[in-house]
C-alpha atoms as a PDB file:
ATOM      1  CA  UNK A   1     -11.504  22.968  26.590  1.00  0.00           C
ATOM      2  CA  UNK A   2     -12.570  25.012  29.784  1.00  0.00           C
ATOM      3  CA  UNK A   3     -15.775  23.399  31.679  1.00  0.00           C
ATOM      4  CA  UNK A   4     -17.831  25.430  30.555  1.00  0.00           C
ATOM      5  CA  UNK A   5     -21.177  24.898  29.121  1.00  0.00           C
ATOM      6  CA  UNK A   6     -20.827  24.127  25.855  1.00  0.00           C
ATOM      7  CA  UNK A   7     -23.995  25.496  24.559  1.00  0.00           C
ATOM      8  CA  UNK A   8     -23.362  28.745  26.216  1.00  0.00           C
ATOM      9  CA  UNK A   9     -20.344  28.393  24.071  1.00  0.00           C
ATOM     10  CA  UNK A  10     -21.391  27.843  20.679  1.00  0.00           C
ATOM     11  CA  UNK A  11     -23.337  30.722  21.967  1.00  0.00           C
ATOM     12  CA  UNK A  12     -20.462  33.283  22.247  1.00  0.00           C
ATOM     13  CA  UNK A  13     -19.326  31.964  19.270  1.00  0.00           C
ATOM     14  CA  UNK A  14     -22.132  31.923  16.997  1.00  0.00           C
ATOM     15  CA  UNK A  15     -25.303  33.615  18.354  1.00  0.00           C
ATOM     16  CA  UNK A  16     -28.524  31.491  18.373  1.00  0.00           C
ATOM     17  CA  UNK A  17     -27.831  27.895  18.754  1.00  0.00           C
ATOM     18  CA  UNK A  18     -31.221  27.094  17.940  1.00  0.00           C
ATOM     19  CA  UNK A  19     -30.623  28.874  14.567  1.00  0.00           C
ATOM     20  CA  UNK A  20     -28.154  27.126  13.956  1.00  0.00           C
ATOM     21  CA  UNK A  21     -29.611  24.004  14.612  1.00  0.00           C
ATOM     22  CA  UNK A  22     -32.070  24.917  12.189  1.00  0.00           C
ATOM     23  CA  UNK A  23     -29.902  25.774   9.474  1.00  0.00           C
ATOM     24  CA  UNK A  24     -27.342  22.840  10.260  1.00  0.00           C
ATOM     25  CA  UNK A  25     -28.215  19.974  11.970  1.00  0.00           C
ATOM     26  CA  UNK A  26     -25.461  18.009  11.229  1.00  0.00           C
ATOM     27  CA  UNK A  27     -23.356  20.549  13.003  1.00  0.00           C
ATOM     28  CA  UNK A  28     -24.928  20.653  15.850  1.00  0.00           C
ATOM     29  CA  UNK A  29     -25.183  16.646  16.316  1.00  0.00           C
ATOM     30  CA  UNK A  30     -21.557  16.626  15.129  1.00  0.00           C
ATOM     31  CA  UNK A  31     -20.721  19.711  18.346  1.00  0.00           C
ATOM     32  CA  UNK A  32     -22.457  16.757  20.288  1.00  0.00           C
ATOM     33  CA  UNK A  33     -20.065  14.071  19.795  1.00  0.00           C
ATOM     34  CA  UNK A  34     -17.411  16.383  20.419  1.00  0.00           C
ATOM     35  CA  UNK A  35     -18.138  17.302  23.401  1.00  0.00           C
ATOM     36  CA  UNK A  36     -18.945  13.756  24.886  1.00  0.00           C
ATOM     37  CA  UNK A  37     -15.483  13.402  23.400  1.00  0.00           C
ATOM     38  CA  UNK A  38     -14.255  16.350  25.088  1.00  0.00           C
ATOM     39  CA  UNK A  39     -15.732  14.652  28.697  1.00  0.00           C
ATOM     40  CA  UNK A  40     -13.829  11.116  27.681  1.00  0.00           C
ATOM     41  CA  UNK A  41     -10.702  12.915  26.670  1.00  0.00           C
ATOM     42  CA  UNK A  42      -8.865  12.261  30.145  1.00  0.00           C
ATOM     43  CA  UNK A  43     -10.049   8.714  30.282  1.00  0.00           C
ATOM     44  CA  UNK A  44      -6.797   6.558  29.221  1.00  0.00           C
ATOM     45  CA  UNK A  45      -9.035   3.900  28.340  1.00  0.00           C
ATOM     46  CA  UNK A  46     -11.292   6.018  25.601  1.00  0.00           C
ATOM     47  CA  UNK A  47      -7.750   7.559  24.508  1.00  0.00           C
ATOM     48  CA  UNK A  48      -6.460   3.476  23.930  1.00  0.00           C
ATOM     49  CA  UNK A  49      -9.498   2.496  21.526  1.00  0.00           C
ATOM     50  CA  UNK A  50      -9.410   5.430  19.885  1.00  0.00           C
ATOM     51  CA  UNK A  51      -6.032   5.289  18.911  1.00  0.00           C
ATOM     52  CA  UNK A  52      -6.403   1.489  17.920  1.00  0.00           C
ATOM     53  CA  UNK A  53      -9.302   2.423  15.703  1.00  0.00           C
ATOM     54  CA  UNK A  54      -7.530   5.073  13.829  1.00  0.00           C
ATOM     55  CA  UNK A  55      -4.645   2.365  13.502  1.00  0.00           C
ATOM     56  CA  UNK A  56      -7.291  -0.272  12.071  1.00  0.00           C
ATOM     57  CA  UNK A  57      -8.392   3.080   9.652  1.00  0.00           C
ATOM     58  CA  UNK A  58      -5.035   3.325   8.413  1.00  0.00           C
ATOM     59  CA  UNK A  59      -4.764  -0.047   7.759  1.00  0.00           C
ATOM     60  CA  UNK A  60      -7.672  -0.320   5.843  1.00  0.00           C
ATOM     61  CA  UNK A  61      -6.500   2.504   3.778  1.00  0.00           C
ATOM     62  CA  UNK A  62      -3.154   1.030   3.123  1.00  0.00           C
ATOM     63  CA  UNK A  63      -4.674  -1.923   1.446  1.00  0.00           C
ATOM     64  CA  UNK A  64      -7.147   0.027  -0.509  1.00  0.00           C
ATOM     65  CA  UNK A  65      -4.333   1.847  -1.317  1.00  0.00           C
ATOM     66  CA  UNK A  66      -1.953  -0.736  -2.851  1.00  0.00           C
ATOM     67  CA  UNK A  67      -4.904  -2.749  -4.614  1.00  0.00           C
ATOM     68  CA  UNK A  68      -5.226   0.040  -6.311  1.00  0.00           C
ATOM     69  CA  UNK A  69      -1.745   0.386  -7.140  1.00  0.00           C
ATOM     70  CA  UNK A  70      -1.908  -3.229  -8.176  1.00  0.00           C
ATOM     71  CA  UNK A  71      -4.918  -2.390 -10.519  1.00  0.00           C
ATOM     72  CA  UNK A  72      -2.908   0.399 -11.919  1.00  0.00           C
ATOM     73  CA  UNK A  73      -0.059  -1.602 -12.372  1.00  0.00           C
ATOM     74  CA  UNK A  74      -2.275  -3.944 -14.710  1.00  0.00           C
ATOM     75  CA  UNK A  75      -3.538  -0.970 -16.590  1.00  0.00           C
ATOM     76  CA  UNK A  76      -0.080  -0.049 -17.362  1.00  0.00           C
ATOM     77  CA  UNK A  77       0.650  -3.508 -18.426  1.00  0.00           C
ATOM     78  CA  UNK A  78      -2.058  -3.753 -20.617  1.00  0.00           C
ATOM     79  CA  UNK A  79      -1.344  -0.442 -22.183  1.00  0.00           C
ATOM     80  CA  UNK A  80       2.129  -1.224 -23.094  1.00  0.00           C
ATOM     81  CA  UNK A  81       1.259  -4.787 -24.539  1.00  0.00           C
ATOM     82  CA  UNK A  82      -1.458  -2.662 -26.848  1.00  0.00           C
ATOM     83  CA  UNK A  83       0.951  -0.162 -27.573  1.00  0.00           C
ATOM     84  CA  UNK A  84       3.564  -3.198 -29.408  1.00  0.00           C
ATOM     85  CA  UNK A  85       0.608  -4.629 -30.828  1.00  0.00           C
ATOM     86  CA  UNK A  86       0.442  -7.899 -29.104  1.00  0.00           C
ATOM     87  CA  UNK A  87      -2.436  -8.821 -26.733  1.00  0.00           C
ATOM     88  CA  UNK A  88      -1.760  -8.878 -22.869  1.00  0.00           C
ATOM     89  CA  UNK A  89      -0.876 -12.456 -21.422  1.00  0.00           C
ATOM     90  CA  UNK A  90      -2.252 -14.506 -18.579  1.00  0.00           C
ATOM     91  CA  UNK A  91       0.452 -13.080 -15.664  1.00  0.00           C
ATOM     92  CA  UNK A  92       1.285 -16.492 -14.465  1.00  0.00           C
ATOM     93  CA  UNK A  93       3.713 -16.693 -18.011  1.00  0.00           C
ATOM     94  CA  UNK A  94       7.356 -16.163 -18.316  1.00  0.00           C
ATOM     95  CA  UNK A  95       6.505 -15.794 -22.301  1.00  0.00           C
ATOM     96  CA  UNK A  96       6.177 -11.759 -22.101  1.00  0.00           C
ATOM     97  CA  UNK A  97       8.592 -10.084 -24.015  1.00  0.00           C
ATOM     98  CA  UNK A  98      11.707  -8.399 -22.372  1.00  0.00           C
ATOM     99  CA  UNK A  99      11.039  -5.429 -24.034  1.00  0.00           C
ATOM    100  CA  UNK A 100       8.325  -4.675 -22.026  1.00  0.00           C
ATOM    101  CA  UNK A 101      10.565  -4.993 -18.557  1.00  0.00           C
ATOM    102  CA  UNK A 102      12.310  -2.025 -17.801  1.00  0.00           C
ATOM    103  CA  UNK A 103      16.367  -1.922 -17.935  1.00  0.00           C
ATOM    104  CA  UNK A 104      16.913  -2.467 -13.993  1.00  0.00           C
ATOM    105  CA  UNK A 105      14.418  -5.400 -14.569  1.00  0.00           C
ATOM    106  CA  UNK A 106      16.020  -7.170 -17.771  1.00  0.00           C
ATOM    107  CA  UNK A 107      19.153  -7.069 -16.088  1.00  0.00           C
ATOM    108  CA  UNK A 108      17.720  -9.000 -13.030  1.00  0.00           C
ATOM    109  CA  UNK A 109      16.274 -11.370 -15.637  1.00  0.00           C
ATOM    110  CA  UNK A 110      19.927 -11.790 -16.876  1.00  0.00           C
ATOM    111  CA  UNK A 111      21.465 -12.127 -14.065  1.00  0.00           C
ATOM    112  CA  UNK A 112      19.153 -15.283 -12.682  1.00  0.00           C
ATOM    113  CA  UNK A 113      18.710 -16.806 -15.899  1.00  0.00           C
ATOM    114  CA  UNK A 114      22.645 -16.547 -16.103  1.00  0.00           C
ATOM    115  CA  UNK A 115      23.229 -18.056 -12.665  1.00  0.00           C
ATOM    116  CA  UNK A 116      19.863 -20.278 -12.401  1.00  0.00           C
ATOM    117  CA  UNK A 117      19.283 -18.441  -8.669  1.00  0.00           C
ATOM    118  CA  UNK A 118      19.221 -14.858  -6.875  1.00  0.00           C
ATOM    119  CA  UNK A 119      18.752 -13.684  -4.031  1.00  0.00           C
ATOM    120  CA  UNK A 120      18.001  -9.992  -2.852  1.00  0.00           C
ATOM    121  CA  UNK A 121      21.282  -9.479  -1.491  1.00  0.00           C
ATOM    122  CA  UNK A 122      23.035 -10.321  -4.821  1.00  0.00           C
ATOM    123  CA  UNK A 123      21.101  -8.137  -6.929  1.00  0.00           C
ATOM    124  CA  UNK A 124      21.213  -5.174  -4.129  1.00  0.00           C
ATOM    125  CA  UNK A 125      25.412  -6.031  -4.427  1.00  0.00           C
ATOM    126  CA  UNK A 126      25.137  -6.277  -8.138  1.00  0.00           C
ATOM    127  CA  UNK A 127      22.829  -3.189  -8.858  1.00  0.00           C
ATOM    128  CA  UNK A 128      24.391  -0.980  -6.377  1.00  0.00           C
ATOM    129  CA  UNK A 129      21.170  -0.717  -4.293  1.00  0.00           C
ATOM    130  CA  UNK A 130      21.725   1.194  -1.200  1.00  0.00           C
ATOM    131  CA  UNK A 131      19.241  -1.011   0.954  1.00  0.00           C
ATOM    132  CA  UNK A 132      17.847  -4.903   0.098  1.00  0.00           C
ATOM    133  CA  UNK A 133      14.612  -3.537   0.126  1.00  0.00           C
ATOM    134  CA  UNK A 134      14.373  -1.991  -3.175  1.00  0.00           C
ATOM    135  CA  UNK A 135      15.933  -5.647  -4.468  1.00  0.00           C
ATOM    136  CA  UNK A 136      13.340  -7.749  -2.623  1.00  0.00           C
ATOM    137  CA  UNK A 137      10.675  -5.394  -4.443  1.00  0.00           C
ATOM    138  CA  UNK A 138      11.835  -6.146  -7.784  1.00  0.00           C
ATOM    139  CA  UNK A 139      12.191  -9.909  -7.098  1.00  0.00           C
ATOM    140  CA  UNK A 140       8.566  -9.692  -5.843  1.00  0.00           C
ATOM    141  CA  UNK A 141       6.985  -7.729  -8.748  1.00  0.00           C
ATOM    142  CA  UNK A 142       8.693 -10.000 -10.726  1.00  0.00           C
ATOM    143  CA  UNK A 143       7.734 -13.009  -9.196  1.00  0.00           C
ATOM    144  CA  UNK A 144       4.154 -11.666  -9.710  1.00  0.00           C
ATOM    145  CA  UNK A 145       4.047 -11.229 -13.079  1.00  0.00           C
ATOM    146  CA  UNK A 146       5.207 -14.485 -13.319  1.00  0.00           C
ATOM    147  CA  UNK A 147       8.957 -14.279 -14.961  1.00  0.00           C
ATOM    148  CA  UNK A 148      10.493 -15.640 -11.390  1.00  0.00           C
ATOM    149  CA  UNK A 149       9.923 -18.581  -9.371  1.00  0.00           C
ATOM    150  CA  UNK A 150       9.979 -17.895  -5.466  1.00  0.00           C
ATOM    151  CA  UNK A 151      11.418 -20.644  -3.164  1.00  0.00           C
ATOM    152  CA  UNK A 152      11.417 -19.574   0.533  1.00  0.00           C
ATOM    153  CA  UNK A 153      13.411 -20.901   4.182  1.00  0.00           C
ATOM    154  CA  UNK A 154      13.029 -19.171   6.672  1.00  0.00           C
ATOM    155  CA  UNK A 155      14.003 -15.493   6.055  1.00  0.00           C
ATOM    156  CA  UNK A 156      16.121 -16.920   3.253  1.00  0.00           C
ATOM    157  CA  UNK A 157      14.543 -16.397  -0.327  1.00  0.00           C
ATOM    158  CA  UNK A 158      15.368 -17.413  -3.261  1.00  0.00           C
ATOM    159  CA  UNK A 159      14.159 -16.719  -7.124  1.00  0.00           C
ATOM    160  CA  UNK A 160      14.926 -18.697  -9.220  1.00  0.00           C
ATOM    161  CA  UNK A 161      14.530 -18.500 -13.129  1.00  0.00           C
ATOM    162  CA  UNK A 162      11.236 -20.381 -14.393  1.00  0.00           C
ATOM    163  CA  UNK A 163      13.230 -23.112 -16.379  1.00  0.00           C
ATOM    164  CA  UNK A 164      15.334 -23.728 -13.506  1.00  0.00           C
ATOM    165  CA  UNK A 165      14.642 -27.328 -11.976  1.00  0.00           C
ATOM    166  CA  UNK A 166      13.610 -26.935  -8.443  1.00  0.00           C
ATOM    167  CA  UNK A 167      16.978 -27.874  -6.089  1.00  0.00           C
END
């Protein structure tokens, strides 16, 4: 913005500030932060924090956003289990019924309980997964609801089916 003043501004633009002020207060403290903003602007410094606090925002968000896609996943759960007539289980248990895991998911289930171990890269090799990614997210979930057991080294991870004995 030009130096100019800013209340001659708002002004130009809408006729009698003190009207406004009247009418909208809000707006016209608001027209005050922008222009100390406005004055900071070319200050690298001011720029810095206020780009770290709009990454700490987004942050924020993201987790707010995934608890409640974990709270929507347990909805869903809960749903289905009332939909078969049985009554949802603690999610620590490998006792759920298959019927309730999707296709991708059963065959996972197969495929560990059939070789005792998995890792992401087999089932991304197995499934035809373009990245490991979507593999390692299935593991996880399924670890999670309890059906896997998760053994870690490193970067190396391994699931392992729940009556598997630990190597």
């Amino acid at each position: 913005m030009p130096n100019h003043d800013s209340t001659k501004q708002l002004e130009d633009l809408f006729g009698d500030v003190e009207l406004i002020k009247k009418i909208s207060p809000k707006f016209s403290e608001l027209s005050l932060d922008l222009q100390e903003i406005d004055r900071q602007c070319k200050n690298p410094m001011f720029m810095a924090v206020l780009l770290f606090k709009l990454a700490e925002e987004r942050e924020k968000t993201n987790k707010m956003l995934e608890e409640i896609h974990d709270k929507f996943d347990q909805i869903m759960f809960k749903m289905k289990t009332a939909e078969i007539g049985q009554t949802p289980l603690p999610q620590n248990r490998i006792d759920m019924p298959s019927s309730i895991l999707s296709e991708q998911d059963q065959m996972i289930m197969h495929m560990v309980q059939t070789n005792g171990k998995a890792t992401a890269e087999e089932i991304k090799a197995e499934l035809g997964y373009k990245g490991r990614n979507a593999a390692s997210q299935r593991l996880n979930r399924l670890f999670k609801e309890g059906h896997l057991r998760k053994l870690q080294s490193g970067r190396k991870v391994l699931y392992l089916a729940r009556n598997t004995p630990i190597p």
